[in-house]
N, C-alpha and C. Protein backbone atom coordinates (compact mmCIF):
# COMPACT_ATOMS: atom_id res chain seq x y z
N UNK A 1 0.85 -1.16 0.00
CA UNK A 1 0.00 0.00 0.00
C UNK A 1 0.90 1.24 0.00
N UNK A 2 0.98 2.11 -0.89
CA UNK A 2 1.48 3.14 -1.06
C UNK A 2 0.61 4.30 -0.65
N UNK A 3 1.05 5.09 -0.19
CA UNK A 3 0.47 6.50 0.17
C UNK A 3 -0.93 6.43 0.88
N UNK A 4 -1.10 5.07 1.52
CA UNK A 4 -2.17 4.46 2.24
C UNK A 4 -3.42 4.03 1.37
N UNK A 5 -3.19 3.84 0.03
CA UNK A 5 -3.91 3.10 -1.05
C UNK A 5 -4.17 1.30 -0.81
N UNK A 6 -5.32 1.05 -0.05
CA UNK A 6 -5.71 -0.46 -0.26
C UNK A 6 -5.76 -0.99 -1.87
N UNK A 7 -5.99 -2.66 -1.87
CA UNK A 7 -5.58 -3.14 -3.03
C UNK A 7 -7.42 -2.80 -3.83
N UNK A 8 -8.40 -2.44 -3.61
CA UNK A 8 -9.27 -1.86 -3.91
C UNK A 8 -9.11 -0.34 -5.14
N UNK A 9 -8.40 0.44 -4.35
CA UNK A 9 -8.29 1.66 -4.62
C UNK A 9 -7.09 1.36 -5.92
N UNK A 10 -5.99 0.64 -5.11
CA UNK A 10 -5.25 0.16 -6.38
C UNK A 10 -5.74 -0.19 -7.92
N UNK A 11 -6.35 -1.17 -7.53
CA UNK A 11 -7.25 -2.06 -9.36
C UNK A 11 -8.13 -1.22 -9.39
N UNK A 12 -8.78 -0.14 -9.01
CA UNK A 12 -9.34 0.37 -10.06
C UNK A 12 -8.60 1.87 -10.52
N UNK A 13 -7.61 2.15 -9.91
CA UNK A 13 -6.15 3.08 -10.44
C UNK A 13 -6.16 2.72 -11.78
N UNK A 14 -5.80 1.07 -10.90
CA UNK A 14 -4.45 0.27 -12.68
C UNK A 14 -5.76 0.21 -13.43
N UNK A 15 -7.12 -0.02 -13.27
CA UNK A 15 -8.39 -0.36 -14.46
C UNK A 15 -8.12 1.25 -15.43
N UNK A 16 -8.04 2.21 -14.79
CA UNK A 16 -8.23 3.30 -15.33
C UNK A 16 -6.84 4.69 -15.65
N UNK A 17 -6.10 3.53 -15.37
CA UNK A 17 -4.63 4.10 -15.81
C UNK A 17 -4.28 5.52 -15.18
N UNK A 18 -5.22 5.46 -14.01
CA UNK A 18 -4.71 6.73 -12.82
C UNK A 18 -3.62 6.83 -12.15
N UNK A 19 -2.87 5.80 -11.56
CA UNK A 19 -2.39 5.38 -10.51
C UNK A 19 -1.06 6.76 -10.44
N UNK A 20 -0.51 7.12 -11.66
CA UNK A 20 0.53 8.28 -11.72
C UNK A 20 -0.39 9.67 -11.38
N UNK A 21 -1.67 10.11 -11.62
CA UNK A 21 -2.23 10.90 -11.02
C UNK A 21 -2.56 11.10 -9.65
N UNK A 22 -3.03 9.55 -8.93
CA UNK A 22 -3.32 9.40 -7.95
C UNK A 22 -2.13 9.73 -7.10
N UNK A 23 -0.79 9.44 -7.46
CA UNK A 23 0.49 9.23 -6.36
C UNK A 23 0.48 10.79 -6.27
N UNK A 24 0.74 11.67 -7.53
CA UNK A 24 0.68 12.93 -7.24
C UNK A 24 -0.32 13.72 -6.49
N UNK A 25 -1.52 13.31 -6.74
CA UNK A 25 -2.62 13.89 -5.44
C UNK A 25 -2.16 13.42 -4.00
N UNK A 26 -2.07 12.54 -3.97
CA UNK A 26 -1.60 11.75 -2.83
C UNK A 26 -0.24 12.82 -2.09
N UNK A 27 0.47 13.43 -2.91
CA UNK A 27 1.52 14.33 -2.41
C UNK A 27 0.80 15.22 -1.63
N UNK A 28 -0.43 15.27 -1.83
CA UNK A 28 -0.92 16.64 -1.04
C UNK A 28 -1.41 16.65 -0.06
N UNK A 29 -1.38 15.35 0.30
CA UNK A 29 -2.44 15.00 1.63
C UNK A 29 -1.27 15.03 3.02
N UNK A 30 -2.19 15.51 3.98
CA UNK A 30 -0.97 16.00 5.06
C UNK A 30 -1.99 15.47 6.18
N UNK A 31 -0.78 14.90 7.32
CA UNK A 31 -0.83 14.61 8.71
C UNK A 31 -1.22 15.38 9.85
N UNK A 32 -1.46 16.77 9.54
CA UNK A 32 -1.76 17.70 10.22
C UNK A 32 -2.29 19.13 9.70
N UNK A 33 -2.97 19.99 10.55
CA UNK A 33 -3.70 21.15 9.70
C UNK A 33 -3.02 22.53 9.59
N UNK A 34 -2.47 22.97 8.16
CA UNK A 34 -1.38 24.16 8.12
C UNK A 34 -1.74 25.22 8.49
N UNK A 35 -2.18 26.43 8.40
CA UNK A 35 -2.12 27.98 8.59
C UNK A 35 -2.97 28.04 7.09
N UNK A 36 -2.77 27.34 6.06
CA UNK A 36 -3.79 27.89 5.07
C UNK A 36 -4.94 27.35 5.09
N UNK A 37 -4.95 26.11 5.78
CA UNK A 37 -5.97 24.41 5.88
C UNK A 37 -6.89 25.33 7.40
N UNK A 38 -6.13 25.59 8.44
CA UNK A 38 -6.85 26.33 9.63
C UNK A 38 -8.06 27.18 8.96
N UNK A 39 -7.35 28.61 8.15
CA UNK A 39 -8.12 29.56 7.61
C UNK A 39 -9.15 29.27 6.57
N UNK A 40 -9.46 27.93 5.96
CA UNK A 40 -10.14 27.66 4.76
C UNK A 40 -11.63 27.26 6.16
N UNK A 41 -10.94 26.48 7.13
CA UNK A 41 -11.49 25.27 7.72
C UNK A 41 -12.75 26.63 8.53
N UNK A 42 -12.25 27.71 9.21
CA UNK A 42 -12.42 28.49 10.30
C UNK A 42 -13.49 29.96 9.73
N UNK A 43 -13.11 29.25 8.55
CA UNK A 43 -13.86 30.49 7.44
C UNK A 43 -15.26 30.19 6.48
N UNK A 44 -15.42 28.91 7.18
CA UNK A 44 -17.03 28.19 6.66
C UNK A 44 -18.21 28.00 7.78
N UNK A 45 -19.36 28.08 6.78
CA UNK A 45 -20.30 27.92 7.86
C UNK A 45 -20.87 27.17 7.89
N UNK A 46 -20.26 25.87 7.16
CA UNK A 46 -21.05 24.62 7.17
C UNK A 46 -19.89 23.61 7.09
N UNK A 47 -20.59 22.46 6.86
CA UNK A 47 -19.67 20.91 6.26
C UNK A 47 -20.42 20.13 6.30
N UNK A 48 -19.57 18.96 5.36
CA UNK A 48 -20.75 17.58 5.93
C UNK A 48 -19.55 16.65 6.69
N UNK A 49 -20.75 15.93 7.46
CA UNK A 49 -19.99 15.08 8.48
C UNK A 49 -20.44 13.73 8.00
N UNK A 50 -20.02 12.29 7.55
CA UNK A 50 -19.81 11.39 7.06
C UNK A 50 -19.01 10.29 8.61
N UNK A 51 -19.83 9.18 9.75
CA UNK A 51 -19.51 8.56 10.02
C UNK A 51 -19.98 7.20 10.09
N UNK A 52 -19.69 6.28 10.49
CA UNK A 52 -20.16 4.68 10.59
C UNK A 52 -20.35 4.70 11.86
N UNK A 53 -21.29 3.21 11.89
CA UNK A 53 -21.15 2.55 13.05
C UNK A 53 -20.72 1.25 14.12
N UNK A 54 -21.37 1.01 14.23
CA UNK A 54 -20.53 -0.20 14.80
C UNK A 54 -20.60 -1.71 13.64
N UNK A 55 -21.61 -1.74 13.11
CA UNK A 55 -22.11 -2.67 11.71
C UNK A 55 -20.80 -2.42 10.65
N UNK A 56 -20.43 -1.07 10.60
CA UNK A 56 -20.00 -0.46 9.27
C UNK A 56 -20.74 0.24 8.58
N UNK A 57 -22.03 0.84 8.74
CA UNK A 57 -23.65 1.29 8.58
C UNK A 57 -23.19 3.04 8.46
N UNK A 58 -22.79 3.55 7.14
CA UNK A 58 -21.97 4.72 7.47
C UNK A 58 -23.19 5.96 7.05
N UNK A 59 -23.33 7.23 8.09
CA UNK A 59 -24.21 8.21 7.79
C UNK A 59 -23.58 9.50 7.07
N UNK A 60 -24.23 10.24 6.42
CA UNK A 60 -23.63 11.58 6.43
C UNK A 60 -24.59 12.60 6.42
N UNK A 61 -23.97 13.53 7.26
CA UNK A 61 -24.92 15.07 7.05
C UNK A 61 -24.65 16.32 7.07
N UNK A 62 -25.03 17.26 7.27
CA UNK A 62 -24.97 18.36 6.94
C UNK A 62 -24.89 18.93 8.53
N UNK A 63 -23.84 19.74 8.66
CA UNK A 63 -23.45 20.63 10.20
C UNK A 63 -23.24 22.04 9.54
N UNK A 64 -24.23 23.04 10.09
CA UNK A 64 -23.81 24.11 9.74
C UNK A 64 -23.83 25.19 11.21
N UNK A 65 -23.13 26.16 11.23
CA UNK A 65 -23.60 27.03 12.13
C UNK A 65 -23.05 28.72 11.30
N UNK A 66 -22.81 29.73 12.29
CA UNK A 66 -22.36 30.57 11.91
C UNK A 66 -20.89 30.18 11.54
N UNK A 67 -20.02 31.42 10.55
CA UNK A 67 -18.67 31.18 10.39
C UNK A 67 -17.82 31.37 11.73
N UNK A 68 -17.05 30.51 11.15
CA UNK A 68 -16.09 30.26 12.51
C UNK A 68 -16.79 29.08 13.61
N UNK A 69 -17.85 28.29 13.82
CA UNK A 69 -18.54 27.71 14.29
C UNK A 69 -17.64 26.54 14.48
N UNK A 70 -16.43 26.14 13.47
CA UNK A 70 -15.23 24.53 13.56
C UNK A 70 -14.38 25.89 14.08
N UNK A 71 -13.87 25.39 14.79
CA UNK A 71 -12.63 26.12 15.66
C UNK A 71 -11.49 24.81 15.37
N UNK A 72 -10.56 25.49 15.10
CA UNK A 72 -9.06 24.29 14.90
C UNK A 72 -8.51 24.86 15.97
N UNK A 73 -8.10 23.74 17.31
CA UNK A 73 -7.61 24.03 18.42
C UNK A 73 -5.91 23.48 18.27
N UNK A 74 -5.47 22.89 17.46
CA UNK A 74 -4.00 22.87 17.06
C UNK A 74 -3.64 22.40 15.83
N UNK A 75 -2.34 22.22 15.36
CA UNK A 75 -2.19 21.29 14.00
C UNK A 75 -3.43 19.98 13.77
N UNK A 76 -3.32 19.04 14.72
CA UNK A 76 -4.39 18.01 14.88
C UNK A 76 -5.60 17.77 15.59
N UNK A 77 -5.65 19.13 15.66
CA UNK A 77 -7.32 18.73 16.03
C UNK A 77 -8.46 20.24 15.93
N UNK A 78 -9.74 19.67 15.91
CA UNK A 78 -10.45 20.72 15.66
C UNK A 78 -11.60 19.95 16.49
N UNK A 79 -12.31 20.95 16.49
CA UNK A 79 -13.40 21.07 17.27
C UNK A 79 -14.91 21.98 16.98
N UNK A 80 -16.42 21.31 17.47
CA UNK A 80 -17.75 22.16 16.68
C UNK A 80 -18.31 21.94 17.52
N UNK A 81 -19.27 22.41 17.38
CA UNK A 81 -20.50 22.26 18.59
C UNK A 81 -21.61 21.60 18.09
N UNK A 82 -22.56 20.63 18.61
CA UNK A 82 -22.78 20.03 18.09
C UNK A 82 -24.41 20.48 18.83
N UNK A 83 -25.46 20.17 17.98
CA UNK A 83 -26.88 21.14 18.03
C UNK A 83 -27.91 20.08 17.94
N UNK A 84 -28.68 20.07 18.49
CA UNK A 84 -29.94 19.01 18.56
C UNK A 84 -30.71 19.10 17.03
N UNK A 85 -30.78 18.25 15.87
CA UNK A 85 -31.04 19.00 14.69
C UNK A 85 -32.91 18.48 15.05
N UNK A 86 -32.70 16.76 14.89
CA UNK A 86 -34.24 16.37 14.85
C UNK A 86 -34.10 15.12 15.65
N UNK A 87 -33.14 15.31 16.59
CA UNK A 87 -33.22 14.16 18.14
C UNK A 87 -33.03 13.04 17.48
N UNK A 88 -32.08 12.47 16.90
CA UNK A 88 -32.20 11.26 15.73
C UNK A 88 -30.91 10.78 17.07
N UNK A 89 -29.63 12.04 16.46
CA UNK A 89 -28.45 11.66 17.04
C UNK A 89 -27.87 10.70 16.30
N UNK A 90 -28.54 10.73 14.81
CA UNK A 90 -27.64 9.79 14.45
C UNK A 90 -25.99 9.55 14.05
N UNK A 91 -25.67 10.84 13.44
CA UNK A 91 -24.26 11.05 13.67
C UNK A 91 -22.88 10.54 14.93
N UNK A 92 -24.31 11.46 15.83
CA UNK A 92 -23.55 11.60 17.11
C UNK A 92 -23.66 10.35 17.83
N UNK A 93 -24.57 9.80 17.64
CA UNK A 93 -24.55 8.24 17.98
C UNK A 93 -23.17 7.26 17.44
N UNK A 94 -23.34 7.42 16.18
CA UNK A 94 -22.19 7.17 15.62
C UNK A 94 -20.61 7.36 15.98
N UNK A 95 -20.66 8.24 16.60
CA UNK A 95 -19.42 9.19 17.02
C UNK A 95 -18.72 8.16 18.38
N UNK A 96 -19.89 8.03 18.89
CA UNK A 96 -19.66 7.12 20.39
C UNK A 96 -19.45 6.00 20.33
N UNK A 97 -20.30 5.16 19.18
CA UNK A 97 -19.32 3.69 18.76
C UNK A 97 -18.27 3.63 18.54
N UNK A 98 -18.21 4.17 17.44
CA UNK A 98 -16.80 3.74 16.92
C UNK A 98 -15.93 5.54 16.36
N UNK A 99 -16.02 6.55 16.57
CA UNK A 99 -15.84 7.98 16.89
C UNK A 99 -14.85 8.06 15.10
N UNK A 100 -14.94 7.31 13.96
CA UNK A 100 -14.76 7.45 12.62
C UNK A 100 -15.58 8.38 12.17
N UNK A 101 -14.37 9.03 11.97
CA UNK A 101 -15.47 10.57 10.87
C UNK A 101 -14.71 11.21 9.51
N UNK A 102 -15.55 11.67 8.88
CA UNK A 102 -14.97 12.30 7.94
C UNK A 102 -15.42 13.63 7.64
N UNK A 103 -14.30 14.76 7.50
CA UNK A 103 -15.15 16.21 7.84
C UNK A 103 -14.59 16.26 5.97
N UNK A 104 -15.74 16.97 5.55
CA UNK A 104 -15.91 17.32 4.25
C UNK A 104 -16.47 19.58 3.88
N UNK A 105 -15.43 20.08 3.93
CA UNK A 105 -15.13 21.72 4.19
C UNK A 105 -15.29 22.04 2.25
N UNK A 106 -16.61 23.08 1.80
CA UNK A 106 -16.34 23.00 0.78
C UNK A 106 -16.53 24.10 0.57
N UNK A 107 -15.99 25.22 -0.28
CA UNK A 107 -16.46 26.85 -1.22
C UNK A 107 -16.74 26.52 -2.16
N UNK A 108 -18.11 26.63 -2.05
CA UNK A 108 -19.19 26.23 -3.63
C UNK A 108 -18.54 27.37 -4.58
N UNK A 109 -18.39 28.53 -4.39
CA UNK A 109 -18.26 29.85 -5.53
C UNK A 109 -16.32 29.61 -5.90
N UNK A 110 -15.26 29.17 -5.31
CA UNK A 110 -14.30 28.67 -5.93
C UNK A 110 -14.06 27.41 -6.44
N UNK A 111 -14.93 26.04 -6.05
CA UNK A 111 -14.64 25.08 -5.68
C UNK A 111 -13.67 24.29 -5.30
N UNK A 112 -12.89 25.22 -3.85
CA UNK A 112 -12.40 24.40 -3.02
C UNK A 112 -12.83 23.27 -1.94
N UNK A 113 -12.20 22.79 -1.95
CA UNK A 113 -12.45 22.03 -0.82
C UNK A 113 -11.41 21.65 0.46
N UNK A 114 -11.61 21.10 1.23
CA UNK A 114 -10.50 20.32 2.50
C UNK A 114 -11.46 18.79 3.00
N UNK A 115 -10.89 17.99 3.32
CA UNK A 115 -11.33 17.07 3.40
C UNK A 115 -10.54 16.91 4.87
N UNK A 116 -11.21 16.28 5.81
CA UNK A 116 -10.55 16.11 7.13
C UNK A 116 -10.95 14.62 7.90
N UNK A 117 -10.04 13.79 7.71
CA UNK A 117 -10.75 12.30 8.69
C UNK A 117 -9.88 12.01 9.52
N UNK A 118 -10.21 11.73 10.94
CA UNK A 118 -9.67 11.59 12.24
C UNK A 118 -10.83 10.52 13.12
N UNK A 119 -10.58 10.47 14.28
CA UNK A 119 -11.01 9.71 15.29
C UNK A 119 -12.16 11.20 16.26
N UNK A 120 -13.02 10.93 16.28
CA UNK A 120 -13.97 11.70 17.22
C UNK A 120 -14.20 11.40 18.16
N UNK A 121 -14.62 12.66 19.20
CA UNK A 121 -15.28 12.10 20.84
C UNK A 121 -16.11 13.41 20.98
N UNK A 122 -16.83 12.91 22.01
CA UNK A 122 -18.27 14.14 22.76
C UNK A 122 -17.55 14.52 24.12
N UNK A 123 -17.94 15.49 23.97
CA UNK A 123 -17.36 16.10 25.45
C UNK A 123 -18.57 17.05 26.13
N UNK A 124 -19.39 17.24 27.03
CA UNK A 124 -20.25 17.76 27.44
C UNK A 124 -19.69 18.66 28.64
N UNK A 125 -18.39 18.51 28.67
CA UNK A 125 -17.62 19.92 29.64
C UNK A 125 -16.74 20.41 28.30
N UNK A 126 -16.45 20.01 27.51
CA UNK A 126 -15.29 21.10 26.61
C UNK A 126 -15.05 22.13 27.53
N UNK A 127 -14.10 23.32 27.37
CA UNK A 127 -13.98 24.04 27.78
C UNK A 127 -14.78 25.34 26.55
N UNK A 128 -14.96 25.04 25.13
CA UNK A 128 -15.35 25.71 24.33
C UNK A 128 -16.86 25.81 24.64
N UNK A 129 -17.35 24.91 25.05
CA UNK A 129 -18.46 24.86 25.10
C UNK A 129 -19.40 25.79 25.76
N UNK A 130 -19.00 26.88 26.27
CA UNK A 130 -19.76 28.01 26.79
C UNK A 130 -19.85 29.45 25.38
N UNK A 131 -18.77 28.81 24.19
CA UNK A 131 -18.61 29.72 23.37
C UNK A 131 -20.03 29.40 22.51
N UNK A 132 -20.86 28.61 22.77
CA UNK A 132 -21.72 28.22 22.22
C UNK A 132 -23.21 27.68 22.58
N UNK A 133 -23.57 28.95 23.53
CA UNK A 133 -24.83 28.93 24.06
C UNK A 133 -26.25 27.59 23.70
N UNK A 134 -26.40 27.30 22.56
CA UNK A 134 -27.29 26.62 22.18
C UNK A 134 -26.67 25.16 21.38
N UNK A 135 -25.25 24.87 22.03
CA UNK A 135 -24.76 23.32 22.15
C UNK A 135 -25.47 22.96 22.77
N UNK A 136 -25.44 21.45 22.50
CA UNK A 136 -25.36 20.18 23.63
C UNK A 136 -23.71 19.50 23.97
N UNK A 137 -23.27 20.05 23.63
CA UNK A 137 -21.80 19.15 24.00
C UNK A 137 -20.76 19.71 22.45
N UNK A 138 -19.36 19.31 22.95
CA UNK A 138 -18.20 19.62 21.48
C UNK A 138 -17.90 18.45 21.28
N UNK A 139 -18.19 18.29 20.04
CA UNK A 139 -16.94 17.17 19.12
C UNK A 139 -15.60 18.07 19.08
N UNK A 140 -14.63 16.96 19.37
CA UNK A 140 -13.25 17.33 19.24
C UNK A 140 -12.92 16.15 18.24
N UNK A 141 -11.76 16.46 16.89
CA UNK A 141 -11.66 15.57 15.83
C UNK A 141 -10.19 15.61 15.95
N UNK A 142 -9.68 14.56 16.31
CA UNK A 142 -8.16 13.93 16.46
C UNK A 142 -7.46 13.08 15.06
């Protein structure tokens, strides 16, 4: 496995004669969040959040609040507040099995994007969590 490519991702590279495109995208992907990745991340007012569960049963949805609402608390980690949408909890349910997520950061009018996947947890003391009157608790994303 190169550049963390399973043999999946591989055969259908080699099916479609990507695999020299792919290594070069693959250059871009980073272990931690830069000063330009912070400001893209800190400067949206939405994302979608994409996790599984304990089955492998994977959800995704839509988190929005005001800008600045994902706070990046260092290189590796960030943090949101997380809002009662329609008492499902299914995300956040998710979060507590098995805490696999995938943060998906996008500017419809440039089409950038950031893509962010780490390990999640709920915290119902955060210390952020007073920055955000109408939480129930912070996801922090490791």
């Amino acid at each position: 496995m190169t550049h963390g490519f399973h043999d999946g991702q591989r055969k259908l590279q080699q099916q479609f004669d990507t695999e020299r495109v792919a290594e070069r995208v693959a250059g871009f992907i980073a272990d931690s969040i830069g000063g330009d990745d912070r400001a893209f991340i800190e400067s949206r007012d939405m994302f979608f959040l994409a996790t599984v569960d304990a089955e492998g049963h994977a959800n995704c949805s839509y988190k929005g609040g005001n800008v600045g609402f994902v706070r990046v608390v260092d290189d590796r980690t960030l943090a949101f507040p997380s809002y009662d949408g329609n008492g499902m909890y299914m995300s956040m349910g998710n979060v507590l099995q098995t805490g696999d997520v995938g943060l998906l950061f996008i500017d419809f009018q440039s089409q950038t994007r950031t893509r962010v996947n780490g390990s999640a947890s709920i915290d119902t003391g955060d210390p952020l969590l007073p920055a955000f009157p109408e939480a129930e608790f912070m996801v922090r994303v490791a």
